[in-house]
N, C-alpha and C. Protein backbone atom coordinates (compact mmCIF):
# COMPACT_ATOMS: atom_id res chain seq x y z
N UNK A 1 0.85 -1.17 0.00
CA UNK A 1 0.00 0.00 0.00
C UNK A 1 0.90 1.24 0.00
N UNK A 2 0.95 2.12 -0.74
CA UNK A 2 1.78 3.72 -0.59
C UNK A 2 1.28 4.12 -0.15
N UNK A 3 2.47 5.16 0.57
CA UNK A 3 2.04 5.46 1.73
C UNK A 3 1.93 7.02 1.25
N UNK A 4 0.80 7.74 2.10
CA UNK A 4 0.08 8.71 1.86
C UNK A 4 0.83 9.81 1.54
N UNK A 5 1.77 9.99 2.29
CA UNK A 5 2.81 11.27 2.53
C UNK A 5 3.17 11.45 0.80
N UNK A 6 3.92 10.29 0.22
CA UNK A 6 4.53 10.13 -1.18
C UNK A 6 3.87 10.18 -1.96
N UNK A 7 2.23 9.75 -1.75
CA UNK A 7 1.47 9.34 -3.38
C UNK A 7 1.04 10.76 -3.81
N UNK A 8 1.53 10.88 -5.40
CA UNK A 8 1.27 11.28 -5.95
C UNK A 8 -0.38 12.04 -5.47
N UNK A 9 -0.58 13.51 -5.56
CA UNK A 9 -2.12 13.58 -5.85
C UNK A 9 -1.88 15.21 -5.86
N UNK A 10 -3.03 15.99 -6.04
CA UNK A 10 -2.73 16.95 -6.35
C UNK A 10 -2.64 17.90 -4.67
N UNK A 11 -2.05 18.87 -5.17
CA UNK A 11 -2.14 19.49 -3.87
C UNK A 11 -3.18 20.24 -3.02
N UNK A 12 -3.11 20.33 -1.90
CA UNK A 12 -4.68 20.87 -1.03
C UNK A 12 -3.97 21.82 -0.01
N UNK A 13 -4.76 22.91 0.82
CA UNK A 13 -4.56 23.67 1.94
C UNK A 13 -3.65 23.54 2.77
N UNK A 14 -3.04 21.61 3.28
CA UNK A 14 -2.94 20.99 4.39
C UNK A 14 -0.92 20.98 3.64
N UNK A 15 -1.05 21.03 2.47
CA UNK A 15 0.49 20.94 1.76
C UNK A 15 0.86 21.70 0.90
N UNK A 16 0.22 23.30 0.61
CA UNK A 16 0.38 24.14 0.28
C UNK A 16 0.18 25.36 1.15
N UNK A 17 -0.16 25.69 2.45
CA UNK A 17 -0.66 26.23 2.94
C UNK A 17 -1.63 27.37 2.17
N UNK A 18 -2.00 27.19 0.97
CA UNK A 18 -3.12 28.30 0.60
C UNK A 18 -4.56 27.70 0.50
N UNK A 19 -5.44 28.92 0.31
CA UNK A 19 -6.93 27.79 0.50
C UNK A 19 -7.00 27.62 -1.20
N UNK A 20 -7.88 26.76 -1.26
CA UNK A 20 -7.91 26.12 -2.60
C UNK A 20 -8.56 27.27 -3.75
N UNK A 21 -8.53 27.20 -5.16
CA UNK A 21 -9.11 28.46 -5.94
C UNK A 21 -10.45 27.98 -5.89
N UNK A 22 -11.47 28.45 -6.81
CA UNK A 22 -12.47 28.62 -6.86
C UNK A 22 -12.68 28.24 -8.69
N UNK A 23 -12.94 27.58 -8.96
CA UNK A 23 -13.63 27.20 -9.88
C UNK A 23 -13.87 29.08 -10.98
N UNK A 24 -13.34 28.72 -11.94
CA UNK A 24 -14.05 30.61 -13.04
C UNK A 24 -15.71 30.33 -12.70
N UNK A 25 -16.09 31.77 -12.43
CA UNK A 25 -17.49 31.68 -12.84
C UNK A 25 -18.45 31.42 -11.38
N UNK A 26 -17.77 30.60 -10.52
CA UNK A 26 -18.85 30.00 -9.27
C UNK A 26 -18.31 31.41 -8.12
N UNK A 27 -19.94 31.59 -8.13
CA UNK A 27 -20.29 33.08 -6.81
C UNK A 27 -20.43 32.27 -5.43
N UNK A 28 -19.86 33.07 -4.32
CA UNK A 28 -20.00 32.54 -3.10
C UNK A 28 -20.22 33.78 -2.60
N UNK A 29 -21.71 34.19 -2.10
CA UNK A 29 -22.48 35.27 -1.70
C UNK A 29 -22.81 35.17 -0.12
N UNK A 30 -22.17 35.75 0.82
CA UNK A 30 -21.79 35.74 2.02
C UNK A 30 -23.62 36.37 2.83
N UNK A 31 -23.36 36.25 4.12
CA UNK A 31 -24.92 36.83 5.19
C UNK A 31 -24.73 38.12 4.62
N UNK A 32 -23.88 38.44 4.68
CA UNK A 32 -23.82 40.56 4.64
C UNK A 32 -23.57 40.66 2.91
N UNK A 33 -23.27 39.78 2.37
CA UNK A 33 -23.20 40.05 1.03
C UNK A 33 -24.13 40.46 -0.34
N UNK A 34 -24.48 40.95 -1.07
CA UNK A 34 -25.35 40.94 -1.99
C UNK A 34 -26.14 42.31 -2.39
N UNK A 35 -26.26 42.39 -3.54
CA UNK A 35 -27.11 44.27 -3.73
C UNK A 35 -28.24 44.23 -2.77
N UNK A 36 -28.77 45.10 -2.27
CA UNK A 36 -30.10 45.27 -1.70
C UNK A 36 -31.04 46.13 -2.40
N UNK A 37 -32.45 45.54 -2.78
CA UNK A 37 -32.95 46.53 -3.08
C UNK A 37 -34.36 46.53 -2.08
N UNK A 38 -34.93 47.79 -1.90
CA UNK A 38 -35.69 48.00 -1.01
C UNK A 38 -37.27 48.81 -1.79
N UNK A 39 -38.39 48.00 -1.55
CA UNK A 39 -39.35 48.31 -2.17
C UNK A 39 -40.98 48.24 -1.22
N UNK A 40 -41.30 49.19 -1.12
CA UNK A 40 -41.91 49.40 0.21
C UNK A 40 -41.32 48.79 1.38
N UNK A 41 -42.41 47.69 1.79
CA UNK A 41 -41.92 47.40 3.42
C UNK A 41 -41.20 45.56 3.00
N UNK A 42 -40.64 45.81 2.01
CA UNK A 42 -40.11 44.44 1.50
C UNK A 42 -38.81 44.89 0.96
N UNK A 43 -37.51 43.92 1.71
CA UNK A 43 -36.28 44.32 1.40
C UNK A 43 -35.60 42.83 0.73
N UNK A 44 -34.98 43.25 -0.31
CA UNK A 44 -34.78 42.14 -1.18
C UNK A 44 -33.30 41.77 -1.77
N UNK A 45 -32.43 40.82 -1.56
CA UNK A 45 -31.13 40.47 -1.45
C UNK A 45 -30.94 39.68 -2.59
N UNK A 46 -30.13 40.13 -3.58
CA UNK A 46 -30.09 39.46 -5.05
C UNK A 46 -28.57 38.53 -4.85
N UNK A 47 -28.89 37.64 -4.45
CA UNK A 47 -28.18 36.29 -4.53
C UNK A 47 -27.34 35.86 -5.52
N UNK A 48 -28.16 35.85 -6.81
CA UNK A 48 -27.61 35.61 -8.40
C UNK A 48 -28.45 36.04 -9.19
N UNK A 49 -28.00 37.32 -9.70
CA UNK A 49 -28.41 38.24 -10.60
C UNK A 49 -28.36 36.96 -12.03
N UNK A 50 -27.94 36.16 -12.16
CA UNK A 50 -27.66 36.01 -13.75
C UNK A 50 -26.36 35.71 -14.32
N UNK A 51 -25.48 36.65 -13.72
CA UNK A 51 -24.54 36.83 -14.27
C UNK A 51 -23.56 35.88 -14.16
N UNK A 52 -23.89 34.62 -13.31
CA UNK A 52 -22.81 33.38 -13.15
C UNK A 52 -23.76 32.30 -13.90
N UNK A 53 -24.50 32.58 -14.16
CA UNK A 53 -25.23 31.40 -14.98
C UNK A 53 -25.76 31.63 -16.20
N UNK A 54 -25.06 32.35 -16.91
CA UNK A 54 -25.38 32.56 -18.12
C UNK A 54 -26.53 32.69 -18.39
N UNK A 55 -27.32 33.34 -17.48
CA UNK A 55 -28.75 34.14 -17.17
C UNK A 55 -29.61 32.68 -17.39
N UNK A 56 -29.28 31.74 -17.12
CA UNK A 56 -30.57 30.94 -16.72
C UNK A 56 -31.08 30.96 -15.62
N UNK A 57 -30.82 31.63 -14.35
CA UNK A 57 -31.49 31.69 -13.15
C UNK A 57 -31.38 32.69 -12.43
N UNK A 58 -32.06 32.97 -11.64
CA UNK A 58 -31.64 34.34 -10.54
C UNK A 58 -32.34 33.79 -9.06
N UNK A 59 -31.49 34.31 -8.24
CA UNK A 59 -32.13 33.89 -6.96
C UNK A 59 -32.14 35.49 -6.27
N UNK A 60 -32.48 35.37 -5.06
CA UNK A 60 -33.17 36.36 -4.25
C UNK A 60 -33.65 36.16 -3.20
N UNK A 61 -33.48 36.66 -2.10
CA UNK A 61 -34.07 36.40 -0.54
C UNK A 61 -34.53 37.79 -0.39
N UNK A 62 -36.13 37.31 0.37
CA UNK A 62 -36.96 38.41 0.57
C UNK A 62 -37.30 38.40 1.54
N UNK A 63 -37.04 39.78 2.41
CA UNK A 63 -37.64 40.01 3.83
C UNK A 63 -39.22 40.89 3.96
N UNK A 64 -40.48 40.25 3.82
CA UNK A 64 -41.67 41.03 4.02
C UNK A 64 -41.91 41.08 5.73
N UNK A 65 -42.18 42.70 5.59
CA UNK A 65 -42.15 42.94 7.14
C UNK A 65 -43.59 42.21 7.42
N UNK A 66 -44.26 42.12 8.27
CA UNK A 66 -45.33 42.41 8.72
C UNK A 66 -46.65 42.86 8.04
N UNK A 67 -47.35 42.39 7.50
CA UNK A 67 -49.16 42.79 7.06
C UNK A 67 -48.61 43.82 6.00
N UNK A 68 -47.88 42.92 4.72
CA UNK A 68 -47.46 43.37 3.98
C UNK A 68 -48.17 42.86 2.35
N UNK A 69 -48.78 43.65 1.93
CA UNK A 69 -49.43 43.09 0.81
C UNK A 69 -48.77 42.76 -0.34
N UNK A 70 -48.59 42.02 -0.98
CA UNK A 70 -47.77 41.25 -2.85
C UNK A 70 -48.49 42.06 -3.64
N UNK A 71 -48.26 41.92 -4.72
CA UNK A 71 -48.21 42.08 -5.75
C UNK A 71 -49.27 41.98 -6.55
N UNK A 72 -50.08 42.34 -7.22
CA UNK A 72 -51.73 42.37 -7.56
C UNK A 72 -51.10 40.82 -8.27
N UNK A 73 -51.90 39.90 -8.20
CA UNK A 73 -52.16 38.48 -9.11
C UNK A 73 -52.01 38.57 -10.29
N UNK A 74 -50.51 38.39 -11.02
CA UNK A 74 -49.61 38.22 -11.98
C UNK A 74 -49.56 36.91 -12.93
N UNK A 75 -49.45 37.15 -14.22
CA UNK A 75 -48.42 35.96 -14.61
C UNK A 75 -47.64 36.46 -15.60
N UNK A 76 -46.56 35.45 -15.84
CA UNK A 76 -45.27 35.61 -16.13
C UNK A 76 -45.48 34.51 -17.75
N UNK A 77 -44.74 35.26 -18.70
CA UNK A 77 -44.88 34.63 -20.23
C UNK A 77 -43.84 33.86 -20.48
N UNK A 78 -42.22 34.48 -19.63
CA UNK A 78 -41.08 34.05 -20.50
C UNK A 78 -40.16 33.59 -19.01
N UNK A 79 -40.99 33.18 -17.96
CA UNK A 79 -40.08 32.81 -16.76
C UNK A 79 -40.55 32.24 -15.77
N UNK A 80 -40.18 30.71 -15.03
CA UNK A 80 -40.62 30.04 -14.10
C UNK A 80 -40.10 31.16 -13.20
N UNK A 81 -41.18 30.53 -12.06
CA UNK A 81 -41.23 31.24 -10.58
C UNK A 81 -41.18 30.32 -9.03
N UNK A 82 -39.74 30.23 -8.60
CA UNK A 82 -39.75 29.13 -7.54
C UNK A 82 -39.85 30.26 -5.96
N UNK A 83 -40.20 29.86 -5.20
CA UNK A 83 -39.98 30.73 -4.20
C UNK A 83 -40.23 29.28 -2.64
N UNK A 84 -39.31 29.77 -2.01
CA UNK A 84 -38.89 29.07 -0.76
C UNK A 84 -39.02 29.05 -0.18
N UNK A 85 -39.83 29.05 1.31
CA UNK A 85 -40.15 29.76 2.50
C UNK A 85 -38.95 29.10 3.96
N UNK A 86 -38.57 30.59 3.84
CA UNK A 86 -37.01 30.12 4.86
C UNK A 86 -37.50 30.58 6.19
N UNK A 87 -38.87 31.15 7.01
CA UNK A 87 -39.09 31.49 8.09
C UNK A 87 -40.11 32.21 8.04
N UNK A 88 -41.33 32.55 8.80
CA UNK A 88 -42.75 32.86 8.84
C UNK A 88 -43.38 32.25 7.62
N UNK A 89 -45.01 33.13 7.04
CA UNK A 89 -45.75 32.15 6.76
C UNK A 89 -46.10 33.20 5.39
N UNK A 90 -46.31 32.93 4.22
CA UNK A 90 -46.69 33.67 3.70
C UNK A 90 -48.03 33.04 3.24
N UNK A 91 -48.76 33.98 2.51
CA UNK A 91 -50.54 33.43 1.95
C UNK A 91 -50.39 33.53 0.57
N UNK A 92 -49.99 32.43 -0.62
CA UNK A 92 -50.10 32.29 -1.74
C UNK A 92 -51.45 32.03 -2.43
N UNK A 93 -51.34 33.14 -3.35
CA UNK A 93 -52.88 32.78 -3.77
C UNK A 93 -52.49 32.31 -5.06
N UNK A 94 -52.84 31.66 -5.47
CA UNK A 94 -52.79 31.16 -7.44
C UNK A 94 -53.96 30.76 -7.99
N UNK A 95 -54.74 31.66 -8.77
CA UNK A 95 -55.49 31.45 -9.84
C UNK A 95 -56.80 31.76 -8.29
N UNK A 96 -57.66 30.75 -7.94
CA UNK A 96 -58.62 30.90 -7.11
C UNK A 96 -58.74 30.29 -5.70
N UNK A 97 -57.32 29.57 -5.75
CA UNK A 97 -57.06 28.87 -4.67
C UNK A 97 -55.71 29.34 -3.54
N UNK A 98 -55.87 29.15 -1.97
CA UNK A 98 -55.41 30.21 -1.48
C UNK A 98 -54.27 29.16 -0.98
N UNK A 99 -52.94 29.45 -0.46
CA UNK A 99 -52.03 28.29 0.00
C UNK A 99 -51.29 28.98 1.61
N UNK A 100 -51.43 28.52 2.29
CA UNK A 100 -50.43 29.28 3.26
C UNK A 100 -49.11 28.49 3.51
N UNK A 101 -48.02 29.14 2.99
CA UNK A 101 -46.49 28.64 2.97
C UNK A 101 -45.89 28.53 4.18
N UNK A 102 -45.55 28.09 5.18
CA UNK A 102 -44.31 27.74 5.96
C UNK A 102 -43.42 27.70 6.07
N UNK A 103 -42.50 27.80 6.97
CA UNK A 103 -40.64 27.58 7.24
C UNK A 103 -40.86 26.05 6.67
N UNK A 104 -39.62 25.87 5.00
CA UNK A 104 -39.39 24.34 4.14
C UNK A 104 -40.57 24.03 3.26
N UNK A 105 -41.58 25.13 2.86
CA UNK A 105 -42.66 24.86 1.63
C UNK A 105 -41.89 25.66 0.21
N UNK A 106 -42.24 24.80 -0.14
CA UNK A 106 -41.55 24.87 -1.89
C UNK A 106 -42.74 25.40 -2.38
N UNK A 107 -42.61 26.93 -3.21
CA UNK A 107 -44.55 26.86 -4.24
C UNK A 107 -43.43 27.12 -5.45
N UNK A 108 -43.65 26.12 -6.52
CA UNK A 108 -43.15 26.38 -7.66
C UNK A 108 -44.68 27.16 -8.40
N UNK A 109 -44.42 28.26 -9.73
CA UNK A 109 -44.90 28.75 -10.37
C UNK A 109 -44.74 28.59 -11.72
N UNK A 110 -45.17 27.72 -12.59
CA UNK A 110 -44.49 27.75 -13.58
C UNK A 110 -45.24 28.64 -14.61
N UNK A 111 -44.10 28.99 -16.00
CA UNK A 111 -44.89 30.21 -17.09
C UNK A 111 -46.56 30.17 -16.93
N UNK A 112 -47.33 31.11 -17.06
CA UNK A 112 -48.51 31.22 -17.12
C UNK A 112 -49.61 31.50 -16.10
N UNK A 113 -49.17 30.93 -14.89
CA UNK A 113 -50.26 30.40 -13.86
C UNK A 113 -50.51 31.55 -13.15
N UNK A 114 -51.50 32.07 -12.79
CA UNK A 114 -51.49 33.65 -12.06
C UNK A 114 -51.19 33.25 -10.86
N UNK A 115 -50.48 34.11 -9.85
CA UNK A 115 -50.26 34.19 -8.62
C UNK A 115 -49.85 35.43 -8.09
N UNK A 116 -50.04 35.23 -7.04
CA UNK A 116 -49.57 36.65 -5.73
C UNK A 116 -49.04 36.23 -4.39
N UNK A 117 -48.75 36.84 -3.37
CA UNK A 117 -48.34 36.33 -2.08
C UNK A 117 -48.47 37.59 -1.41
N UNK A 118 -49.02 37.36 -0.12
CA UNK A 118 -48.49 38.72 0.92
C UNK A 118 -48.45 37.95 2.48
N UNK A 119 -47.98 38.45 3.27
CA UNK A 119 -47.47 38.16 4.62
C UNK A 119 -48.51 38.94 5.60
N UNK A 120 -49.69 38.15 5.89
CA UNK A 120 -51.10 38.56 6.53
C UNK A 120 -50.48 38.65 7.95
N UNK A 121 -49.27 37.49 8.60
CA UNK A 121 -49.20 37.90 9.90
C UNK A 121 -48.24 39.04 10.71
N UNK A 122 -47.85 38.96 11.88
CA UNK A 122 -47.41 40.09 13.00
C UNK A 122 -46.23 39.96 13.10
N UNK A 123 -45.36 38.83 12.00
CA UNK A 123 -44.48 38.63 12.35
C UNK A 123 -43.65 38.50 10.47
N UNK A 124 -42.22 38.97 10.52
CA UNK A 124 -41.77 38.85 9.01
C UNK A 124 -41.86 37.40 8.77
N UNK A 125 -41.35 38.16 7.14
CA UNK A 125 -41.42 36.18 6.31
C UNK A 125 -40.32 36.37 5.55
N UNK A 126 -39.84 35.51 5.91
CA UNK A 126 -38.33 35.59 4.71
C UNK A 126 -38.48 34.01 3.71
N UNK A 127 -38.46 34.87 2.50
CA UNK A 127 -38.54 33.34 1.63
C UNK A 127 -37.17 33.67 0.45
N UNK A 128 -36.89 32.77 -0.07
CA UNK A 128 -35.77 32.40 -1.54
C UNK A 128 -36.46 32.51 -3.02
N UNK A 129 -36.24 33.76 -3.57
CA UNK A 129 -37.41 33.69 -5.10
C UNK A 129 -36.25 32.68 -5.91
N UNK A 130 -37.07 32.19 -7.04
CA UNK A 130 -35.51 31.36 -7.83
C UNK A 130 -36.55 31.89 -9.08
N UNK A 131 -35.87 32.56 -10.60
CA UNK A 131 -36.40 32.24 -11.66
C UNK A 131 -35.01 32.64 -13.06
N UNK A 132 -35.90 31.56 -13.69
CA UNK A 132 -35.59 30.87 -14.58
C UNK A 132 -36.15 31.12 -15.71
N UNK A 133 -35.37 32.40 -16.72
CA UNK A 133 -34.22 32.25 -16.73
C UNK A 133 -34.54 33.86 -15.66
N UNK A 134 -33.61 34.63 -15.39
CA UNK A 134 -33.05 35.57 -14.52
C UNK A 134 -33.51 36.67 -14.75
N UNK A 135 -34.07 36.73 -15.84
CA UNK A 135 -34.67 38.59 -16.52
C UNK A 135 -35.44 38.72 -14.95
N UNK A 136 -36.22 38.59 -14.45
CA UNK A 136 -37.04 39.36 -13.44
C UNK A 136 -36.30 39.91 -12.24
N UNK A 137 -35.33 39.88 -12.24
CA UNK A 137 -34.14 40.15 -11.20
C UNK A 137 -34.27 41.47 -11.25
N UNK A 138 -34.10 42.25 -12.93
CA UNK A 138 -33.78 43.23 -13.58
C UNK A 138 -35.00 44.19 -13.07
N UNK A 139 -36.11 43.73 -13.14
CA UNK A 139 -37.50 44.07 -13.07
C UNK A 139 -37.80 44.80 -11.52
N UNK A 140 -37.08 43.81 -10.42
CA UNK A 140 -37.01 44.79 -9.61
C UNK A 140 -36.47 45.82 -9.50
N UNK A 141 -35.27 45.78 -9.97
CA UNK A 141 -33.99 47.04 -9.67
C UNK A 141 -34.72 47.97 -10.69
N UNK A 142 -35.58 47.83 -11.53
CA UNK A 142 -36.91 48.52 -12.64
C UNK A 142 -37.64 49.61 -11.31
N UNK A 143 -38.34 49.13 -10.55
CA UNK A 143 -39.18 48.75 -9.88
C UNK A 143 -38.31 50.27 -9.01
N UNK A 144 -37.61 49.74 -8.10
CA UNK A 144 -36.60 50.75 -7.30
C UNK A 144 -36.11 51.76 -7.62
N UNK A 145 -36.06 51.85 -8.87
CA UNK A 145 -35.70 52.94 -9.12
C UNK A 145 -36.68 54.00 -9.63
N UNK A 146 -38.04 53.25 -10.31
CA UNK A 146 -38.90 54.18 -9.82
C UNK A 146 -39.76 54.81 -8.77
N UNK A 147 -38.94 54.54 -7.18
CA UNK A 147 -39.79 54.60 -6.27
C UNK A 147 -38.13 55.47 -5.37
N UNK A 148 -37.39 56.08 -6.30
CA UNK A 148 -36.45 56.92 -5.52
C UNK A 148 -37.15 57.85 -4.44
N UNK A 149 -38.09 58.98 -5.31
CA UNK A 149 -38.83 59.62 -4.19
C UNK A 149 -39.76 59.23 -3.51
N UNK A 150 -39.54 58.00 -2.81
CA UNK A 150 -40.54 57.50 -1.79
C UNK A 150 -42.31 57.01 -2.14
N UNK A 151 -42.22 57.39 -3.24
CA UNK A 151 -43.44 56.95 -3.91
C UNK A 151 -43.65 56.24 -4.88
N UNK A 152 -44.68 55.62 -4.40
CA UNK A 152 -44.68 54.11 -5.19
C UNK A 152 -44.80 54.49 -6.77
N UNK A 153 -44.68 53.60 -8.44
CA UNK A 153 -45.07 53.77 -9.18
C UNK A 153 -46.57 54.24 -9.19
N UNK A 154 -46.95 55.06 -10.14
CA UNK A 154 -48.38 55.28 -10.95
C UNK A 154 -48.81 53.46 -11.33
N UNK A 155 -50.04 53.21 -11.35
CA UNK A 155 -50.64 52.06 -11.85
C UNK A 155 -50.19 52.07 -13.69
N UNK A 156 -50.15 52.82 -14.20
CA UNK A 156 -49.49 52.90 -15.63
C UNK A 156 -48.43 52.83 -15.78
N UNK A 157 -47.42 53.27 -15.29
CA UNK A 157 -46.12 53.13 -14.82
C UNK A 157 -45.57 51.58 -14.62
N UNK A 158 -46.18 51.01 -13.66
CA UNK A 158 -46.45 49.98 -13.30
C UNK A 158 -46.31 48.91 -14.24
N UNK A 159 -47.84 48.99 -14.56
CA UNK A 159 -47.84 47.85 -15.78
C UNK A 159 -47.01 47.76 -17.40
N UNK A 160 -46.55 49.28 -17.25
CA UNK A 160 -45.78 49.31 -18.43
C UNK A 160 -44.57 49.02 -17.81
N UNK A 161 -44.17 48.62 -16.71
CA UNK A 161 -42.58 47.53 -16.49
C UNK A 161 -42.95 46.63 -16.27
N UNK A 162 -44.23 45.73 -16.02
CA UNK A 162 -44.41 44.61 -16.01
C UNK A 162 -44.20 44.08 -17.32
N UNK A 163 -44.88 45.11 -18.25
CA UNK A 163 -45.24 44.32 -20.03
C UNK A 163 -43.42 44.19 -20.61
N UNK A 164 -42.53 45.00 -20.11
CA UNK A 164 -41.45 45.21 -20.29
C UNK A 164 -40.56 43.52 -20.09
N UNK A 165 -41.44 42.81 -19.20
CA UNK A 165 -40.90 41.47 -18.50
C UNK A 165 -41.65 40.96 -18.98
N UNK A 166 -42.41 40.47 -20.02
CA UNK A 166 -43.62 39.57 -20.33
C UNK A 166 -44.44 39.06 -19.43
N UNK A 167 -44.76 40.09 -18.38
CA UNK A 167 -45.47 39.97 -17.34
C UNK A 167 -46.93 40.74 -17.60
N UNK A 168 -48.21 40.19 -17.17
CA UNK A 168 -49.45 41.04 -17.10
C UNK A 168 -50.38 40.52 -15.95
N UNK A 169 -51.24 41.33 -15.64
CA UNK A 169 -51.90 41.37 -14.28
C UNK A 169 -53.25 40.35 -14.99
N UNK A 170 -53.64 39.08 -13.73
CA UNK A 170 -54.39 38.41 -14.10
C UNK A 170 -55.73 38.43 -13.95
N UNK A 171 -55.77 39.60 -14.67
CA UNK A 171 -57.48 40.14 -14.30
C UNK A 171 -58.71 39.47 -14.49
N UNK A 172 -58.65 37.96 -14.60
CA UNK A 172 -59.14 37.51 -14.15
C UNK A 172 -59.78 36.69 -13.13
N UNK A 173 -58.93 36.97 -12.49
CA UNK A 173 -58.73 36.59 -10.64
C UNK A 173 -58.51 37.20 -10.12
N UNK A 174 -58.69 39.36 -10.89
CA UNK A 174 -58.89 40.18 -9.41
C UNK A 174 -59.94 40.72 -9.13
């Protein structure tokens, strides 16, 4: 049997003293790390913009404070919608049916299906958005920047950055 010290293998931390590289391309996005964008009483941490995955995905962690209302009942033309629930409870509505999410509930969304979410209780909700491919990432930082002076978009305003994302309001379920 050879013995460990001699065999051949490549080198690691323990016989180079450096830490190992990193792979081109792979993001390692730290607690304090990541853009923030802030849109009413919902603060939002862009994980992976896109830009390491050759825009097939974007992730995002969202902090909704407290009796915080979503998003009028949406759907999406050109992008799945995963979202994660990492702590409190959020109230998913899709199409006519209502879901209440938990700390470890998965609600996948896929192209088409109308949905919304808001955080009915006294306490925040932090969930993980994932979509696929990544354009809606963009849509917020859209979003933020028309709400520099503290005021929310115009309802026209609005829907003309939704249509911008192949996004439209599912007025038939409001």
């Amino acid at each position: 049997m050879p013995d460990k010290s001699t065999s051949e293998s490549a080198p690691d931390e323990a016989t180079t003293g450096e830490s190992p590289a990193l792979h081109p391309g792979v993001s390692v996005v730290g607690p304090d790390d990541g853009e923030v964008i802030v849109l009413a009483t919902t603060r939002m941490r862009v994980l992976e913009d896109g830009s390491h995955t050759e825009h097939r995905l974007g992730v995002t962690e969202s902090i909704l404070a407290p009796h915080t209302s979503g998003p009028p009942q949406h759907r999406h033309a050109r992008h799945d919608e995963g979202f994660y629930m990492v702590s409190g409870t959020l109230r998913f509505t899709i199409g006519d049916r209502e879901h209440d999410a938990t700390a470890g509930t998965l609600v996948m969304v896929p192209r088409g299906a109308p949905h919304t979410f808001a955080n009915r209780s006294d306490q925040p909700a932090v969930m993980l958005s994932m979509f696929t491919p990544d354009l809606y990432v963009q849509y917020f930082r859209d979003l933020q920047g028309m709400t520099t002076d503290g005021r929310p978009p115009t309802p026209r305003a609005g829907l003309h950055t939704m249509s911008r994302y192949a996004t439209e309001p599912a007025t038939d379920f409001a």
